[in-house]
N, C-alpha and C. Protein backbone atom coordinates (compact mmCIF):
# COMPACT_ATOMS: atom_id res chain seq x y z
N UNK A 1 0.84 -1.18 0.00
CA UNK A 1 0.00 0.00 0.00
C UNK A 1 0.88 1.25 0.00
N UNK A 2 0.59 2.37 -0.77
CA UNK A 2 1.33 3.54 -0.79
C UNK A 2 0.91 4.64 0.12
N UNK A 3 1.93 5.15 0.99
CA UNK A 3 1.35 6.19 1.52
C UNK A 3 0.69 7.10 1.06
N UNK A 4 -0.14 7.88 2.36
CA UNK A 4 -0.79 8.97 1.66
C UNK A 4 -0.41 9.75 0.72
N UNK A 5 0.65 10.50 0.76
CA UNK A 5 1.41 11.29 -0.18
C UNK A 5 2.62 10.66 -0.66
N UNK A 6 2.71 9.35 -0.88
CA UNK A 6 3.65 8.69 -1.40
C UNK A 6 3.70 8.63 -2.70
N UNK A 7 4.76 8.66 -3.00
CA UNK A 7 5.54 8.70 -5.15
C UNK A 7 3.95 8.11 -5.47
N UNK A 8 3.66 8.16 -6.67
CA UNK A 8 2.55 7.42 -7.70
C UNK A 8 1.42 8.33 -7.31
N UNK A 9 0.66 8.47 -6.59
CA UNK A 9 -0.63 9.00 -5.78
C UNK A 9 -0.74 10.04 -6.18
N UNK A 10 -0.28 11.30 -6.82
CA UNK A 10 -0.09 12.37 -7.43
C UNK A 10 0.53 13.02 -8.71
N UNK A 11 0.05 11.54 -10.05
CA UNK A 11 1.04 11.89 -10.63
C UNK A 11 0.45 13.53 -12.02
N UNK A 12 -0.80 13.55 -11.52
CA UNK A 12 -1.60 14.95 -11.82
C UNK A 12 -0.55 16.33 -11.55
N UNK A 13 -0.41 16.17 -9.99
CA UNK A 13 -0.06 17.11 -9.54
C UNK A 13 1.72 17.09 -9.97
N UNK A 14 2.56 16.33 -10.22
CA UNK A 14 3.54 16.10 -10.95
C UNK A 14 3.51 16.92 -12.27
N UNK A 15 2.70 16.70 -12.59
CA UNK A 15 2.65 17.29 -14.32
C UNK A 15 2.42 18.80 -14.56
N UNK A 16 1.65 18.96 -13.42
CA UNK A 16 1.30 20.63 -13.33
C UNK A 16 1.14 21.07 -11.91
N UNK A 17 2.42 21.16 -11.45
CA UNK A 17 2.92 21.66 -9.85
C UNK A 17 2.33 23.19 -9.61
N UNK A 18 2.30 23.52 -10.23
CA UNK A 18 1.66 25.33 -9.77
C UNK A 18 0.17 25.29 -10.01
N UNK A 19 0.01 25.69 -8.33
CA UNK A 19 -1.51 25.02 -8.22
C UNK A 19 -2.76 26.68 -9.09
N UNK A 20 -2.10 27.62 -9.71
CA UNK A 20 -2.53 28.36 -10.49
C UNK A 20 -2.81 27.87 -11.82
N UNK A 21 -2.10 26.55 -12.09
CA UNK A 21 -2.60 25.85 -13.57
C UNK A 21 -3.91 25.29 -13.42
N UNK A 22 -4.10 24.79 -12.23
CA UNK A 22 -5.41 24.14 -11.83
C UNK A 22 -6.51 25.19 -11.94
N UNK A 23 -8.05 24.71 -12.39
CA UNK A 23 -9.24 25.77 -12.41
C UNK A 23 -9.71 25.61 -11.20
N UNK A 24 -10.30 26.90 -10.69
CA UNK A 24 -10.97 27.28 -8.97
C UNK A 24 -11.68 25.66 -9.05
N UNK A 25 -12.48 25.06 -10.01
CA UNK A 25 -13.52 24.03 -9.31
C UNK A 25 -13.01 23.06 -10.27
N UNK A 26 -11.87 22.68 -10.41
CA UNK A 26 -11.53 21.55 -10.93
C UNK A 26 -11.23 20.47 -9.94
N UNK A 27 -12.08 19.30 -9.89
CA UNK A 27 -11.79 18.36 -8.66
C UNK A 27 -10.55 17.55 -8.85
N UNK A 28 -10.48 17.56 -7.41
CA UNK A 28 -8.85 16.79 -7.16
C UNK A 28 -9.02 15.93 -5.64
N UNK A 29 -8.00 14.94 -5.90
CA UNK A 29 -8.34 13.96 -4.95
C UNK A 29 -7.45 14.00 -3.81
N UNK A 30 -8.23 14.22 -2.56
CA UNK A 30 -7.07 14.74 -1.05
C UNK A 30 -5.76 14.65 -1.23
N UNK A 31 -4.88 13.27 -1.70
CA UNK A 31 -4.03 13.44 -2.01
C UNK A 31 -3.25 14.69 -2.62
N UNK A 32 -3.76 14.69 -3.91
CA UNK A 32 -3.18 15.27 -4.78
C UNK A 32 -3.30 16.98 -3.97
N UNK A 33 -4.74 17.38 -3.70
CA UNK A 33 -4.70 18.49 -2.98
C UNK A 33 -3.63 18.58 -1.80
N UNK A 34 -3.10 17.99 -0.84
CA UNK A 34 -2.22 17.89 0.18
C UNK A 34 -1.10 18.12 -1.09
N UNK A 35 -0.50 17.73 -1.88
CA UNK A 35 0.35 17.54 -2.53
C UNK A 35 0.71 18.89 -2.93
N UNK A 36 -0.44 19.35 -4.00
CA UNK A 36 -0.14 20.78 -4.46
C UNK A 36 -0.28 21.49 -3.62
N UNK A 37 -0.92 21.87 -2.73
CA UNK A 37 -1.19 22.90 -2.07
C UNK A 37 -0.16 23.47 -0.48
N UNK A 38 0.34 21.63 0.24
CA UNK A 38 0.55 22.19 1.22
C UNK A 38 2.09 21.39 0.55
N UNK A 39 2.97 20.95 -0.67
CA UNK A 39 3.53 20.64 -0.23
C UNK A 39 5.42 20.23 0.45
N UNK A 40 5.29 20.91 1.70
CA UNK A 40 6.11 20.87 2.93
C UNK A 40 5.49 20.09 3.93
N UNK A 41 3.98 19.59 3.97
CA UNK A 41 3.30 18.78 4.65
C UNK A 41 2.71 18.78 5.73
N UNK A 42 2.52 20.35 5.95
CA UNK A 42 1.59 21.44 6.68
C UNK A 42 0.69 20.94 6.93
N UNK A 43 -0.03 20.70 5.89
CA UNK A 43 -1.13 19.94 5.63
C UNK A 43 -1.51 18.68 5.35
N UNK A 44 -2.03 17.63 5.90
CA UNK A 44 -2.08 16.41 5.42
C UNK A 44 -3.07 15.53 4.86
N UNK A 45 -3.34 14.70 4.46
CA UNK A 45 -4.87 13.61 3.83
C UNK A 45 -5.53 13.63 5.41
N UNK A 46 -4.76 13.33 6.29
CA UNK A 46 -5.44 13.05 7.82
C UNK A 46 -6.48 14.53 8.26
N UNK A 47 -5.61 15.52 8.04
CA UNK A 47 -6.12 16.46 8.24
C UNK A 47 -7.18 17.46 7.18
N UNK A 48 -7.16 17.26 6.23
CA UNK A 48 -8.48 16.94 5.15
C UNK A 48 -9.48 16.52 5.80
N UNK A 49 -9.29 15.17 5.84
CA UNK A 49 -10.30 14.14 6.80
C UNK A 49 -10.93 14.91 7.70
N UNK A 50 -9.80 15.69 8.58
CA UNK A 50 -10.26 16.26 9.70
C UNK A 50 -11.41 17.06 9.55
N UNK A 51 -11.06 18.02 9.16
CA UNK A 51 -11.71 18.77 8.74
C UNK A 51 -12.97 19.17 7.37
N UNK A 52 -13.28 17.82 6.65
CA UNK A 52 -14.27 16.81 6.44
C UNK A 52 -15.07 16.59 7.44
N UNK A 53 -14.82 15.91 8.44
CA UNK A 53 -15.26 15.26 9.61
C UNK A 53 -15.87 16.36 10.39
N UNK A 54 -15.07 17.41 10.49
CA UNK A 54 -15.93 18.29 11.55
C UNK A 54 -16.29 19.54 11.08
N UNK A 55 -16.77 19.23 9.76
CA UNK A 55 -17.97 20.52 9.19
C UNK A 55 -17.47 21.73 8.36
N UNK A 56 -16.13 21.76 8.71
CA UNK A 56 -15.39 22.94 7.97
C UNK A 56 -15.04 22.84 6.22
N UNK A 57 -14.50 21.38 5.79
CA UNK A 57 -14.71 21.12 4.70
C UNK A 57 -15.59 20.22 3.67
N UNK A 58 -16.48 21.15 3.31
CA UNK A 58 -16.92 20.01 2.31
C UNK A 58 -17.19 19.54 1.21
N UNK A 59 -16.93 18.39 0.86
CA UNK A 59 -15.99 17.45 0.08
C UNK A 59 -16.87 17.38 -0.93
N UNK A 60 -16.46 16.86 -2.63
CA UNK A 60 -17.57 16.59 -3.26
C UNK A 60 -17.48 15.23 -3.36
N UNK A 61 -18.37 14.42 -3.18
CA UNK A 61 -18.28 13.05 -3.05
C UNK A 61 -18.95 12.77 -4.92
N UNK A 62 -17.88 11.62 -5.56
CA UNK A 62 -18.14 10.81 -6.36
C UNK A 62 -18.40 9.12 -6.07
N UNK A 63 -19.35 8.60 -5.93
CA UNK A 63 -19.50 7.14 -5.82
C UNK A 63 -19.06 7.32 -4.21
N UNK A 64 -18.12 6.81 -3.90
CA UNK A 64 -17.44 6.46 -2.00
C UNK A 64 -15.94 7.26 -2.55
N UNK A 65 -15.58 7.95 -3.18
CA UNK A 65 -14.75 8.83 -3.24
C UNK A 65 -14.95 10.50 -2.54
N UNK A 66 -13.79 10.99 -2.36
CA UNK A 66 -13.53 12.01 -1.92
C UNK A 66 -13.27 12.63 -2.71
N UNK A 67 -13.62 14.33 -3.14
CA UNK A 67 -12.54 15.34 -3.95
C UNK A 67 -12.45 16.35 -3.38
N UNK A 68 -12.01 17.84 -3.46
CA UNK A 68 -12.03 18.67 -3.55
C UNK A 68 -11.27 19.26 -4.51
N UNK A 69 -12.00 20.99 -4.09
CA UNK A 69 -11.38 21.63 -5.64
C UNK A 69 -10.36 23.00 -4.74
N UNK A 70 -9.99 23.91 -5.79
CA UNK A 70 -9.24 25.01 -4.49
C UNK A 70 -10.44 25.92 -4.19
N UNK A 71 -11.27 26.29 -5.10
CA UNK A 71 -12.53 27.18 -4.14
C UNK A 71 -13.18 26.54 -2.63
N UNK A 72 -13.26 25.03 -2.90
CA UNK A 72 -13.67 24.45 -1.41
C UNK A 72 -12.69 24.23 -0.58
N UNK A 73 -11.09 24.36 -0.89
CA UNK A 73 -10.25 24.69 -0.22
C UNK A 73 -10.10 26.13 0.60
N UNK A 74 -10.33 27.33 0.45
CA UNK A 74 -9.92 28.10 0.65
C UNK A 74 -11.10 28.72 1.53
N UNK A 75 -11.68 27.58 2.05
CA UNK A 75 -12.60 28.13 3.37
C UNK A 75 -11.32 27.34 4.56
N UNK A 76 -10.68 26.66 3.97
CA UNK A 76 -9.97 26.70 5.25
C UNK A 76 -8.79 27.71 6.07
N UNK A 77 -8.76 28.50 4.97
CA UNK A 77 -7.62 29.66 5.02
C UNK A 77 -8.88 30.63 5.88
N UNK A 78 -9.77 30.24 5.93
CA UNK A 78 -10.46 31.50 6.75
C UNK A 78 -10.54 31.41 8.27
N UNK A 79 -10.63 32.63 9.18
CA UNK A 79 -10.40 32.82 10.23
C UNK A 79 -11.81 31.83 10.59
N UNK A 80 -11.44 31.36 11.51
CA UNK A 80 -12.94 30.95 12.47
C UNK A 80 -13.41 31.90 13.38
């Protein structure tokens, strides 16, 4: 099994690292979001989850998948 942010799991975000190539509501999968967005690893898939879990982010669900995009990202940059 590959870690969360382990080699392979992001190979999207590989191809187009500047998360300004990406469109505001183009979906992306926790991974890959942890990847582009935080990554130094600030941010993690766990903490996605987290914050999934307790109301602050939410996710667009495909089938039993997870996504987000950077517009549903950037409620987390907001003050509480």
């Amino acid at each position: 099994m590959l870690p969360e942010n382990g080699p392979g799991r992001q190979r999207r975000v590989e191809r187009r690292p500047d998360p300004r190539s990406w469109d505001p509501d183009e979906i992306m999968t926790l991974p890959e979001a942890a990847a582009l967005l935080w990554p130094d690893g600030v941010v993690t898939v766990a903490t996605l989850r987290t914050a999934i879990r307790d109301g602050i982010l939410v996710p667009v669900r495909i089938g039993r998948r997870l996504f987000v995009t950077r517009r549903l990202l950037a409620a987390l940059g907001r003050p509480a």
